[in-house]
N, C-alpha and C. Protein backbone atom coordinates (compact mmCIF):
# COMPACT_ATOMS: atom_id res chain seq x y z
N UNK A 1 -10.36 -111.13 187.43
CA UNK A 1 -11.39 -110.37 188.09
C UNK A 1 -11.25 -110.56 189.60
N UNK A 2 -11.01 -109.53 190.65
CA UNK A 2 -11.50 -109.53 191.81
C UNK A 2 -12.28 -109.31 192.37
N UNK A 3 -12.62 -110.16 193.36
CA UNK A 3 -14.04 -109.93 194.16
C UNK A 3 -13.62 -109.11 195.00
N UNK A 4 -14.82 -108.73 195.79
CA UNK A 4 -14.72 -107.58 197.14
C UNK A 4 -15.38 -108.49 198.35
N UNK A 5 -15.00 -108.15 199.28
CA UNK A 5 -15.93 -108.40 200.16
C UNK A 5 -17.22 -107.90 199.88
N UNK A 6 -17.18 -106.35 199.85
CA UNK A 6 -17.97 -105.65 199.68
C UNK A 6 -19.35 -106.64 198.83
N UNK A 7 -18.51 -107.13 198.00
CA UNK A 7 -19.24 -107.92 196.41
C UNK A 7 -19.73 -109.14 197.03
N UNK A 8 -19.42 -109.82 197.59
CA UNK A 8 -19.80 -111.29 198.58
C UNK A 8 -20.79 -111.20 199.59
N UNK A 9 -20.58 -110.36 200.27
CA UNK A 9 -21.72 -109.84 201.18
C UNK A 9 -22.89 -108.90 201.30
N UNK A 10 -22.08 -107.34 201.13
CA UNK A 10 -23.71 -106.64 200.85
C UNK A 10 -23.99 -106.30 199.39
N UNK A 11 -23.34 -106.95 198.42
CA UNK A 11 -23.93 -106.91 196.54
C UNK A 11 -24.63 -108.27 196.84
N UNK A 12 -24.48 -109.57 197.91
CA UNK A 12 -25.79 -110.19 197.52
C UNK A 12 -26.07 -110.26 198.60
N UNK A 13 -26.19 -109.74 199.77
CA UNK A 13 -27.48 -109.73 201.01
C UNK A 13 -28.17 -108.56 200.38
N UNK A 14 -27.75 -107.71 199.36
CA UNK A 14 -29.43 -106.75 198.08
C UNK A 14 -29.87 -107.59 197.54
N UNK A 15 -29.19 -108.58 196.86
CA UNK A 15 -29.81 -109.32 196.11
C UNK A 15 -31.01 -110.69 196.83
N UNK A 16 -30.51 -111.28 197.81
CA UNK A 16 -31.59 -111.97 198.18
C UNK A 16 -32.47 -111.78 199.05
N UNK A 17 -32.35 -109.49 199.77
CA UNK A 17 -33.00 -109.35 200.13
C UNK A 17 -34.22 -108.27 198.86
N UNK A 18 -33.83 -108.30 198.33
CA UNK A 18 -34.58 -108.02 197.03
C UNK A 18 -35.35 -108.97 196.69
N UNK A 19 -35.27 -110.89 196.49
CA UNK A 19 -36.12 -111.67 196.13
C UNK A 19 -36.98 -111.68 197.30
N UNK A 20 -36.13 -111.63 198.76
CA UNK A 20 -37.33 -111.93 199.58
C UNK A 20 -38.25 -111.13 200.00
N UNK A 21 -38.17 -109.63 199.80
CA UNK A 21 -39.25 -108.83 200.05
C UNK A 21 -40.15 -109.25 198.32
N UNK A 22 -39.82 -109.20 196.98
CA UNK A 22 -40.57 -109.73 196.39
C UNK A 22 -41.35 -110.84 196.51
N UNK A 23 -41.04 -112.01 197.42
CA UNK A 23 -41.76 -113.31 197.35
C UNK A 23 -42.83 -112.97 198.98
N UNK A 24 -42.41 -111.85 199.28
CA UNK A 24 -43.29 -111.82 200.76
C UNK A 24 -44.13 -110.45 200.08
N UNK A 25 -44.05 -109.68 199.32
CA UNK A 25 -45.70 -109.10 198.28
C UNK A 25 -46.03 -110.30 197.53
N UNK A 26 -45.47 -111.40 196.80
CA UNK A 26 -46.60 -112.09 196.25
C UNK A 26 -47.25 -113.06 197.49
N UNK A 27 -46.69 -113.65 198.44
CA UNK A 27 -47.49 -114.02 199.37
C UNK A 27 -48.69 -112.80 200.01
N UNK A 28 -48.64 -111.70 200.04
CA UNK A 28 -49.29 -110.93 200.60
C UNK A 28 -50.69 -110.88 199.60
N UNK A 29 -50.39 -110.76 198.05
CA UNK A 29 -50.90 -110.47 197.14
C UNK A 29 -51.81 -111.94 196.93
N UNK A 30 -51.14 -113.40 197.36
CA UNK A 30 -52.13 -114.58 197.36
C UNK A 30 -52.89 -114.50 198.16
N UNK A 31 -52.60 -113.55 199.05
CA UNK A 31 -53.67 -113.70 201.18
C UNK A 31 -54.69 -112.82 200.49
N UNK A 32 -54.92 -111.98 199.99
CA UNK A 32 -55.60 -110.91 199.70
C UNK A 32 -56.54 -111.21 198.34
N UNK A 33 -55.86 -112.05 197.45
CA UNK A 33 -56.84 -112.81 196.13
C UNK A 33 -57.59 -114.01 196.50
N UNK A 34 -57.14 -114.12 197.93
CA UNK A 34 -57.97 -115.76 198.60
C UNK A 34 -58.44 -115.42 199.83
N UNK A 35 -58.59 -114.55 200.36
CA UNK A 35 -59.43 -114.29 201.37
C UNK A 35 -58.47 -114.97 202.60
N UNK A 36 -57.29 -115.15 202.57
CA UNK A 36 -56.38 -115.40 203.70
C UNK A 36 -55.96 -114.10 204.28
N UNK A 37 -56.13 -114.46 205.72
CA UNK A 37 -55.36 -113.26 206.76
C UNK A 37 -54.23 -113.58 206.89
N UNK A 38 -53.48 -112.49 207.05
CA UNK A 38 -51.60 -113.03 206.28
C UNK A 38 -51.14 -113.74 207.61
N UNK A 39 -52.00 -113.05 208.92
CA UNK A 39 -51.29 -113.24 210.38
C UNK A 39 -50.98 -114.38 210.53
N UNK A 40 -52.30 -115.38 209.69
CA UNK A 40 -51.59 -116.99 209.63
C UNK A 40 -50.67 -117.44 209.44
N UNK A 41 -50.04 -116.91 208.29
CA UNK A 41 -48.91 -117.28 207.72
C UNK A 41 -47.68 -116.79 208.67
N UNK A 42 -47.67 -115.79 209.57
CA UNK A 42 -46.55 -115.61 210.19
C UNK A 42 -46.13 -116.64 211.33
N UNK A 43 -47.47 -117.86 211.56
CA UNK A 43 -46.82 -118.24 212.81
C UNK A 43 -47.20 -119.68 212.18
N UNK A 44 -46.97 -119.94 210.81
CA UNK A 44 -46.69 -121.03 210.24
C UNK A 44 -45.37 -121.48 210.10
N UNK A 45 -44.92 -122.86 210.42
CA UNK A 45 -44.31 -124.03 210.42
C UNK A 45 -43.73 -124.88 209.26
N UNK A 46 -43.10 -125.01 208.81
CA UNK A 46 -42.69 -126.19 207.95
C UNK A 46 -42.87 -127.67 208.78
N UNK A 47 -42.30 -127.52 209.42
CA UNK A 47 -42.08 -129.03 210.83
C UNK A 47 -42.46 -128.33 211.94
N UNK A 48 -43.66 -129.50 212.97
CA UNK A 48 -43.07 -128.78 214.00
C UNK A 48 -42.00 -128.61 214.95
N UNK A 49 -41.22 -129.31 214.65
CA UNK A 49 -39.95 -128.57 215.47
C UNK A 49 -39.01 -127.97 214.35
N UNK A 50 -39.55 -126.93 213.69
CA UNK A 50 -38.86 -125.92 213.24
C UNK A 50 -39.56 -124.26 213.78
N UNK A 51 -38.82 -123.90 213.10
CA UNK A 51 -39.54 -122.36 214.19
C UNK A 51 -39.68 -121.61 212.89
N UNK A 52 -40.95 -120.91 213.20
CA UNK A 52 -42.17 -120.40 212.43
C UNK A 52 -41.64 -119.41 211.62
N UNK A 53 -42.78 -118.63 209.88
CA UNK A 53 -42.09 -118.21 209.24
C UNK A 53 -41.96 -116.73 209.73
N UNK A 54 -41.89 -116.14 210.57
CA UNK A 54 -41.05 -114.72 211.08
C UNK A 54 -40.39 -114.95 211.82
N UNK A 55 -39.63 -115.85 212.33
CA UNK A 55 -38.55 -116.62 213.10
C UNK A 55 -37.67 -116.16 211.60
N UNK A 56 -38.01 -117.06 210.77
CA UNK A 56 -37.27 -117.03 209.30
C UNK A 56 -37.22 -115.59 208.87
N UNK A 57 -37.69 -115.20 208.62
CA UNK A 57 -38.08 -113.52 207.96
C UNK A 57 -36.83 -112.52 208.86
N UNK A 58 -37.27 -112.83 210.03
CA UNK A 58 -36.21 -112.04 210.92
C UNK A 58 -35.01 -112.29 211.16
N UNK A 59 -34.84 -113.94 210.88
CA UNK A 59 -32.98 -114.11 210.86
C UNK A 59 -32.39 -113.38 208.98
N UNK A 60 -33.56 -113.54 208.19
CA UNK A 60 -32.94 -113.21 206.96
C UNK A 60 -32.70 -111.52 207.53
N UNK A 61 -32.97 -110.74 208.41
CA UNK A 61 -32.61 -109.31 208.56
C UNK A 61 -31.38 -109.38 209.14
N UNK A 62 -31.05 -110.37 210.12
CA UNK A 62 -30.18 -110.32 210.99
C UNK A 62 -29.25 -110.99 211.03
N UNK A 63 -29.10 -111.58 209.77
CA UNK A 63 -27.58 -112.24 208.70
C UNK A 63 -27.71 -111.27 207.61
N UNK A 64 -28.36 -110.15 207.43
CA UNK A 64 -27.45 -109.44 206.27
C UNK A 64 -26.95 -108.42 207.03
N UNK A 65 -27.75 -107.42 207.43
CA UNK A 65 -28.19 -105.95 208.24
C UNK A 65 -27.04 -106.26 209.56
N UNK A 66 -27.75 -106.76 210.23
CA UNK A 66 -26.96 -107.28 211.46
C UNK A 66 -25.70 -108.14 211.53
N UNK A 67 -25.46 -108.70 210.28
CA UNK A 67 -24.11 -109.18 210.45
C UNK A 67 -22.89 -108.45 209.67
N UNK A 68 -23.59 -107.28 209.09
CA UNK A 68 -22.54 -106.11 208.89
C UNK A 68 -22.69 -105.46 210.29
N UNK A 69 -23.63 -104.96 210.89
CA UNK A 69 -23.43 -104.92 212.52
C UNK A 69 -22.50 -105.21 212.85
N UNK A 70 -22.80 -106.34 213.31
CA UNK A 70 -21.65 -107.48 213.96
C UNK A 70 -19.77 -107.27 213.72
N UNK A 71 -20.05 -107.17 212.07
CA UNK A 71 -18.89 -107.45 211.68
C UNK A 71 -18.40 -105.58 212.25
N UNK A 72 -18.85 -104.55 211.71
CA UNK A 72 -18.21 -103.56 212.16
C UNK A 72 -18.11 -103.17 213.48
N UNK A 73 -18.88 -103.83 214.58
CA UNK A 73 -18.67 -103.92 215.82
C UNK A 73 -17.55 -104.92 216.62
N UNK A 74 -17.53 -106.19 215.94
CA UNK A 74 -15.99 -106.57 216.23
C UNK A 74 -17.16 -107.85 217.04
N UNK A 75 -17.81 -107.89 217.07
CA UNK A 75 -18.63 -109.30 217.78
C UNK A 75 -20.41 -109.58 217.16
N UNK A 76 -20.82 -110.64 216.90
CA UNK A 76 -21.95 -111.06 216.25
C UNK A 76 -22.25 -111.90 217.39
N UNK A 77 -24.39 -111.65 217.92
CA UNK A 77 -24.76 -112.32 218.66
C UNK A 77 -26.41 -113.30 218.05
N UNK A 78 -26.50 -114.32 218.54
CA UNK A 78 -28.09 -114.60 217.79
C UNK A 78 -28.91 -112.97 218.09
N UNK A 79 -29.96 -113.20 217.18
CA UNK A 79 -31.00 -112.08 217.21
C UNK A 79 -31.64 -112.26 218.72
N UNK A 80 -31.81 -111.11 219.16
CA UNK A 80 -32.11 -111.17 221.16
C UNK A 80 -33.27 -111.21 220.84
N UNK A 81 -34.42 -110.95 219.81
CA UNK A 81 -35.45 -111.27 219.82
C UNK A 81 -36.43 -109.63 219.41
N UNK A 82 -37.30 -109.49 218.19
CA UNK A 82 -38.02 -108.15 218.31
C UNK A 82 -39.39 -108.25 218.38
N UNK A 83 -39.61 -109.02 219.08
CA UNK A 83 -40.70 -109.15 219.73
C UNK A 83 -41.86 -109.73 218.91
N UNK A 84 -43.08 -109.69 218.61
CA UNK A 84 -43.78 -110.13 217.43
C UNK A 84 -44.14 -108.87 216.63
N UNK A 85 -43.75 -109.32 215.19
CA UNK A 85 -44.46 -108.95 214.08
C UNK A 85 -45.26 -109.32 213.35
N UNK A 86 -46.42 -108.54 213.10
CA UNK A 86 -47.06 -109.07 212.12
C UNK A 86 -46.98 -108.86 210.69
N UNK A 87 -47.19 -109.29 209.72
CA UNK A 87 -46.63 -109.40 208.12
C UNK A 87 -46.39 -108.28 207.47
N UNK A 88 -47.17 -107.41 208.04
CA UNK A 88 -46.63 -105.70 206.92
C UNK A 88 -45.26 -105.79 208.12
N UNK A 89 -44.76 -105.56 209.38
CA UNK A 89 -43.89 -105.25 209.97
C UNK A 89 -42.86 -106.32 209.64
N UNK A 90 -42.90 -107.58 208.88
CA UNK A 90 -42.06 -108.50 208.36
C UNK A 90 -41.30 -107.58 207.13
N UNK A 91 -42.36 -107.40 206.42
CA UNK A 91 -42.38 -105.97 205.08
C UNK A 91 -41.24 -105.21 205.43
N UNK A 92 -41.22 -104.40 206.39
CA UNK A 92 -40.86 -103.42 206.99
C UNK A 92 -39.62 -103.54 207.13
N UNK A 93 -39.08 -104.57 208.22
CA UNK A 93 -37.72 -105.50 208.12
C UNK A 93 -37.19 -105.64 207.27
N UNK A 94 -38.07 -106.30 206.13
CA UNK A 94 -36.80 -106.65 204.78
C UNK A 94 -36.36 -105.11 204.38
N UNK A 95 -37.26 -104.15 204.56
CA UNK A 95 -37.54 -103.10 203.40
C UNK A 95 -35.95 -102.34 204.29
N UNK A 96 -36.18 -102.58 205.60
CA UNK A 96 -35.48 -101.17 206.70
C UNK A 96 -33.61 -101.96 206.55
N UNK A 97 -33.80 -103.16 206.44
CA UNK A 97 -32.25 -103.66 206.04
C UNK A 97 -31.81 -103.75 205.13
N UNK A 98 -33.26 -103.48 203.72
CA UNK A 98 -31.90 -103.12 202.57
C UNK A 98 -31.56 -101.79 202.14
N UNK A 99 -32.81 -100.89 202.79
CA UNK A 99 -32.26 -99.33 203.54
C UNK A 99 -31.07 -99.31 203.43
N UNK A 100 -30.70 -100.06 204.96
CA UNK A 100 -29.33 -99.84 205.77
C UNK A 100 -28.27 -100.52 205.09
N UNK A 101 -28.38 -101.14 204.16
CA UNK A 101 -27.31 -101.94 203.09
C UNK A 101 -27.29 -101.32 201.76
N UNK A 102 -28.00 -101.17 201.35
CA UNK A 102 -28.17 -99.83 200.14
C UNK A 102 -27.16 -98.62 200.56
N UNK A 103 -27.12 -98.23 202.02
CA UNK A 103 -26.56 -96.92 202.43
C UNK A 103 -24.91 -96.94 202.27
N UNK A 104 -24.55 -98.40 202.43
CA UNK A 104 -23.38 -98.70 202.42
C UNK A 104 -22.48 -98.10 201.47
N UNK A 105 -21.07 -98.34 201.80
CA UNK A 105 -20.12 -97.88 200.12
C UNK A 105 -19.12 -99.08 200.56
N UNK A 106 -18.94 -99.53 199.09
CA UNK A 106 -17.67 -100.88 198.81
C UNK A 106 -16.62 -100.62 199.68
N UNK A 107 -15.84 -99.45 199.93
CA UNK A 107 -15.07 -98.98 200.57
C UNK A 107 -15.30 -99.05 202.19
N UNK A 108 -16.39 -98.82 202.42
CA UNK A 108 -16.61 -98.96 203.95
C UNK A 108 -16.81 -100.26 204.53
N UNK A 109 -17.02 -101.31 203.48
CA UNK A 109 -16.98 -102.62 203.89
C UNK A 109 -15.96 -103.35 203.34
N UNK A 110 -15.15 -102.96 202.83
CA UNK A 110 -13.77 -103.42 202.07
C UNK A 110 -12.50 -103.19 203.42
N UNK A 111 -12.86 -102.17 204.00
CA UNK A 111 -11.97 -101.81 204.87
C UNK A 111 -12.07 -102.85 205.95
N UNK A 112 -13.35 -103.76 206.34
CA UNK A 112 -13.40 -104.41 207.56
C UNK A 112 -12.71 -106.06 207.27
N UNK A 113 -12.06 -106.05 205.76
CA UNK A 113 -11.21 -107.34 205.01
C UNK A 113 -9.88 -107.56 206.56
N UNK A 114 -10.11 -108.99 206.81
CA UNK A 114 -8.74 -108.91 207.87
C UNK A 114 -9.25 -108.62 209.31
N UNK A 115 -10.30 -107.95 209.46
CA UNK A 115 -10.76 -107.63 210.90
C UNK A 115 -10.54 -109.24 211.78
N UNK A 116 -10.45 -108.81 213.07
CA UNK A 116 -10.94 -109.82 213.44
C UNK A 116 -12.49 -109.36 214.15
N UNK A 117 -13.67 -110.57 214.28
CA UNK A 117 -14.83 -110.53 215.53
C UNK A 117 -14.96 -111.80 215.39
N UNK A 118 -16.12 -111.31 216.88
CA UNK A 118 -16.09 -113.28 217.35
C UNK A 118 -17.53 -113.45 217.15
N UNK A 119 -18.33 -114.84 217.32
CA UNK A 119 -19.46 -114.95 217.17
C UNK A 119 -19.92 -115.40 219.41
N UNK A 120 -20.89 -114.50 219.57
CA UNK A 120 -20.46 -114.54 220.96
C UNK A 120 -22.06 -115.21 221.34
N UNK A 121 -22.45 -116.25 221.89
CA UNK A 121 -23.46 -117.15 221.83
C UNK A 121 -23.68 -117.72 223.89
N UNK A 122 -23.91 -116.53 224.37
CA UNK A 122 -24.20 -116.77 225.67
C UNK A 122 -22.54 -116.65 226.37
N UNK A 123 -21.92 -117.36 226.89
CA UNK A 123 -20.48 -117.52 227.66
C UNK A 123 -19.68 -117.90 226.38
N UNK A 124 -19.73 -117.99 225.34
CA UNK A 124 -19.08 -119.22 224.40
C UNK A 124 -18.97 -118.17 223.38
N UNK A 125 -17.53 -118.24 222.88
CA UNK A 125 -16.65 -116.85 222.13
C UNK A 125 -16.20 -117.78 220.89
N UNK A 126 -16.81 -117.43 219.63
CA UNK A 126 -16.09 -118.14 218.30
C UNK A 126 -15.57 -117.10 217.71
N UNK A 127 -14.08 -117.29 217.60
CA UNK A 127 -13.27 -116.34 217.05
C UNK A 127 -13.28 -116.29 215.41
N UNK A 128 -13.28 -115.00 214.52
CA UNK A 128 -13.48 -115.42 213.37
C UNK A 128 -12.45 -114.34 212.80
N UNK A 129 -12.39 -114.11 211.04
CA UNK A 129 -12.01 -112.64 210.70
C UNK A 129 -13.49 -112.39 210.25
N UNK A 130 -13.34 -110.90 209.97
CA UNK A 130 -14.93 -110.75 209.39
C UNK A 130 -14.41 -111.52 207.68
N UNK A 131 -14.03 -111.36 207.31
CA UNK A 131 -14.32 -112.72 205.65
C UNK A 131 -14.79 -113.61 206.00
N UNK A 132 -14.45 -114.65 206.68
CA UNK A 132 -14.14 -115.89 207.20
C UNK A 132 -16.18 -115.63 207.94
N UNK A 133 -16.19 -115.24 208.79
CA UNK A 133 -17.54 -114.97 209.49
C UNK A 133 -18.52 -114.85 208.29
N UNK A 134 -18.23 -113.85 207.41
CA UNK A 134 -19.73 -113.66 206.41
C UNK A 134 -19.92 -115.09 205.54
N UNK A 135 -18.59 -115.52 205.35
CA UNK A 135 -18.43 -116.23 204.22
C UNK A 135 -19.19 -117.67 204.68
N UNK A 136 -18.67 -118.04 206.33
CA UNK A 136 -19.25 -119.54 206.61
C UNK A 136 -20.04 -119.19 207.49
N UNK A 137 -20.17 -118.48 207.83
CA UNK A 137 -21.50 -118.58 209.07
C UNK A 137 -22.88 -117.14 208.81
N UNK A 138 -22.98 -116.22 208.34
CA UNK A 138 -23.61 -115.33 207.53
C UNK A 138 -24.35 -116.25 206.70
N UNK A 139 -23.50 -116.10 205.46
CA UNK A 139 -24.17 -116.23 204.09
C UNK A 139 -24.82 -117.44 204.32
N UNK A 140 -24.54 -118.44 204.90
CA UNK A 140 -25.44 -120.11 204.73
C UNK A 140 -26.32 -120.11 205.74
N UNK A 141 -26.32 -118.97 206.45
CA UNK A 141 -27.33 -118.60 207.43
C UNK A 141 -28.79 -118.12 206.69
N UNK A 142 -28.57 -116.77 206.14
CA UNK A 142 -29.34 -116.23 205.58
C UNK A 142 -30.21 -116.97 204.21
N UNK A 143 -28.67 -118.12 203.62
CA UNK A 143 -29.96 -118.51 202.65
C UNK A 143 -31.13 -119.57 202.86
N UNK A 144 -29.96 -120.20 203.98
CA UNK A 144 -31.38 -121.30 204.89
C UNK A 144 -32.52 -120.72 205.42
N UNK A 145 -32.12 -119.25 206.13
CA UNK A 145 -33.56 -119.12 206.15
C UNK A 145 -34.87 -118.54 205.54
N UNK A 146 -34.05 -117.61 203.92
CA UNK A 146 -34.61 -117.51 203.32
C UNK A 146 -35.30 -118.72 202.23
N UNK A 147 -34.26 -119.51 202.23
CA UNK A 147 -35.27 -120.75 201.60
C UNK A 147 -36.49 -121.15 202.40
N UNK A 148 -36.17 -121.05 203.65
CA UNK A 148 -37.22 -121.89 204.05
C UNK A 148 -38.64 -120.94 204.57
N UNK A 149 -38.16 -119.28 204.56
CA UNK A 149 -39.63 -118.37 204.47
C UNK A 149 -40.19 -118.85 202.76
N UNK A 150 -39.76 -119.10 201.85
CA UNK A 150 -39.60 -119.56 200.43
C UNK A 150 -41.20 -120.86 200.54
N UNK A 151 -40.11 -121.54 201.38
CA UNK A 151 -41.40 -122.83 201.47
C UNK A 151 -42.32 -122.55 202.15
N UNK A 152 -41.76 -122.05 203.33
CA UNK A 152 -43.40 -121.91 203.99
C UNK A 152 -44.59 -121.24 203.37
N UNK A 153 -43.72 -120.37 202.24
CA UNK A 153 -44.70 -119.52 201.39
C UNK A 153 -45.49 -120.48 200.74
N UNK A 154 -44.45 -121.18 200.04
CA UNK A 154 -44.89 -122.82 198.61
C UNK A 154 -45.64 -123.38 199.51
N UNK A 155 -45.48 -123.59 200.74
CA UNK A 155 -46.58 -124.91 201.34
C UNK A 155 -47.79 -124.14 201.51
N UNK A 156 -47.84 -122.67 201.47
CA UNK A 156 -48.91 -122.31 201.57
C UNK A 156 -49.85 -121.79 200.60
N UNK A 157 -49.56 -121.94 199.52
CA UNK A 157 -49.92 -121.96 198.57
C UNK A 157 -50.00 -121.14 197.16
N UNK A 158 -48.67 -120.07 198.23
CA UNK A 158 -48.31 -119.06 197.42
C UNK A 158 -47.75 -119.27 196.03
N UNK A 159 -47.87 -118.83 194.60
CA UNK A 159 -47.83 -119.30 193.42
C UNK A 159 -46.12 -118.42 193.67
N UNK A 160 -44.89 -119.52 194.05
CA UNK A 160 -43.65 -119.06 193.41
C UNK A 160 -43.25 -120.01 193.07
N UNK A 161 -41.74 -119.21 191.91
CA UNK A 161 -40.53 -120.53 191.30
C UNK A 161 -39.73 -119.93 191.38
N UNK A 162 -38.66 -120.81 190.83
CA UNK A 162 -37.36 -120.48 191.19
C UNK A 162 -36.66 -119.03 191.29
N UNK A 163 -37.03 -118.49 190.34
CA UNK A 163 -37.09 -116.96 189.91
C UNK A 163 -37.06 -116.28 190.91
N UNK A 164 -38.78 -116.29 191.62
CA UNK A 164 -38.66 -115.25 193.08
C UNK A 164 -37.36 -115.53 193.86
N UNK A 165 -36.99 -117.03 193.92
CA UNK A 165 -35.82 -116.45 194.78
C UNK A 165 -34.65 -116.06 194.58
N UNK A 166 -34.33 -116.49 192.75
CA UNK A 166 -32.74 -115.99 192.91
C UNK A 166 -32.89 -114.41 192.59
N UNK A 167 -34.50 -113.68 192.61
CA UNK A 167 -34.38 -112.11 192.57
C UNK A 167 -33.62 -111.74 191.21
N UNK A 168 -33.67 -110.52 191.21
CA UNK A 168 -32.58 -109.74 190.18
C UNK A 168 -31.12 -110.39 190.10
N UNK A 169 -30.78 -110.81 188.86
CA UNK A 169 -29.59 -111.46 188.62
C UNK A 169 -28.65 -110.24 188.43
N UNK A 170 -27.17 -110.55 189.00
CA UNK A 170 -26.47 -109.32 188.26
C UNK A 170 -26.04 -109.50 186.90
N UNK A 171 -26.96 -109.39 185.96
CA UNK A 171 -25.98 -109.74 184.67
C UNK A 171 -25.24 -108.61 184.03
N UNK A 172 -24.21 -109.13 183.06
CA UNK A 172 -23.86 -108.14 182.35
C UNK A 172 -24.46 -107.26 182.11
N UNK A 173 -24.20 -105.97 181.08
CA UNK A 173 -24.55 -104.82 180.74
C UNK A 173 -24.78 -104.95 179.49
């Protein structure tokens, strides 16, 4: 069996952006059965020196969405920042990048196998291929920070398990 790129990257940046817009309606759906305003939850913390859960929400857009960006542009930069959102516009994000990844075809991201781009971080140029880029710096991006919108959800008292996050499994037929 061969994999694709295509299959490594945007068959599961659907898939764990599929659990995480599901685990951000059942957080929405706990704010609303408990008399919580969700706005709290967006500028909640795990630690404080970690950065808050739409810090998280928005890198999970901008390691799937944006690092096919990146990769078909030939350079990947941190997120420059979209200013504040509040929790339906978190919604919105997950919903508008798996849009733009849904739109995709295997073929159009199969073709960028071998590319080279760099990861470009102020003056400071990390040279990559795009495989090599989704594979170590993407994908362990996106799931750190979807684990950790995950907890901030769990610490807040949102009722999830394991399930919400591994989302729709691809199983057989």
């Amino acid at each position: 069996m061969t994999i694709s790129l295509y299959d490594v990257s945007v068959a599961s940046f659907l898939r764990t952006l599929g659990a995480v817009s599901g685990f951000l309606d059942k957080g929405l759906a706990h704010c609303e059965a408990n008399g919580i305003d969700p706005a709290t939850l967006v500028e909640t913390q795990l630690k404080d020196d970690m950065l808050p859960f739409m810090f998280q929400v928005v890198s999970v857009a901008h390691h799937t969405r944006g690092a096919i960006a990146g990769a078909k542009a030939g350079v990947f930069s941190p997120s420059s920042g979209i200013g504040t959102l509040d929790y339906a516009g978190l919604q919105k994000l997950v919903a508008d990048a798996r849009s733009a990844l849904q739109a995709m075809t295997p073929d159009e991201i199969n073709a960028l196998e071998g590319r080279d781009m760099v990861f470009q971080l102020g003056e400071r140029q990390m040279p990559f291929t795009v495989p090599a880029f989704l594979m170590s710096f993407s994908i362990p991006n996106l799931h750190f920070h979807a684990t950790t919108a995950y907890d901030i959800l769990r610490q807040a008292g949102v009722p999830l398990g394991k399930r919400d996050y591994l989302g729709a499994l691809p199983m057989k037929a």
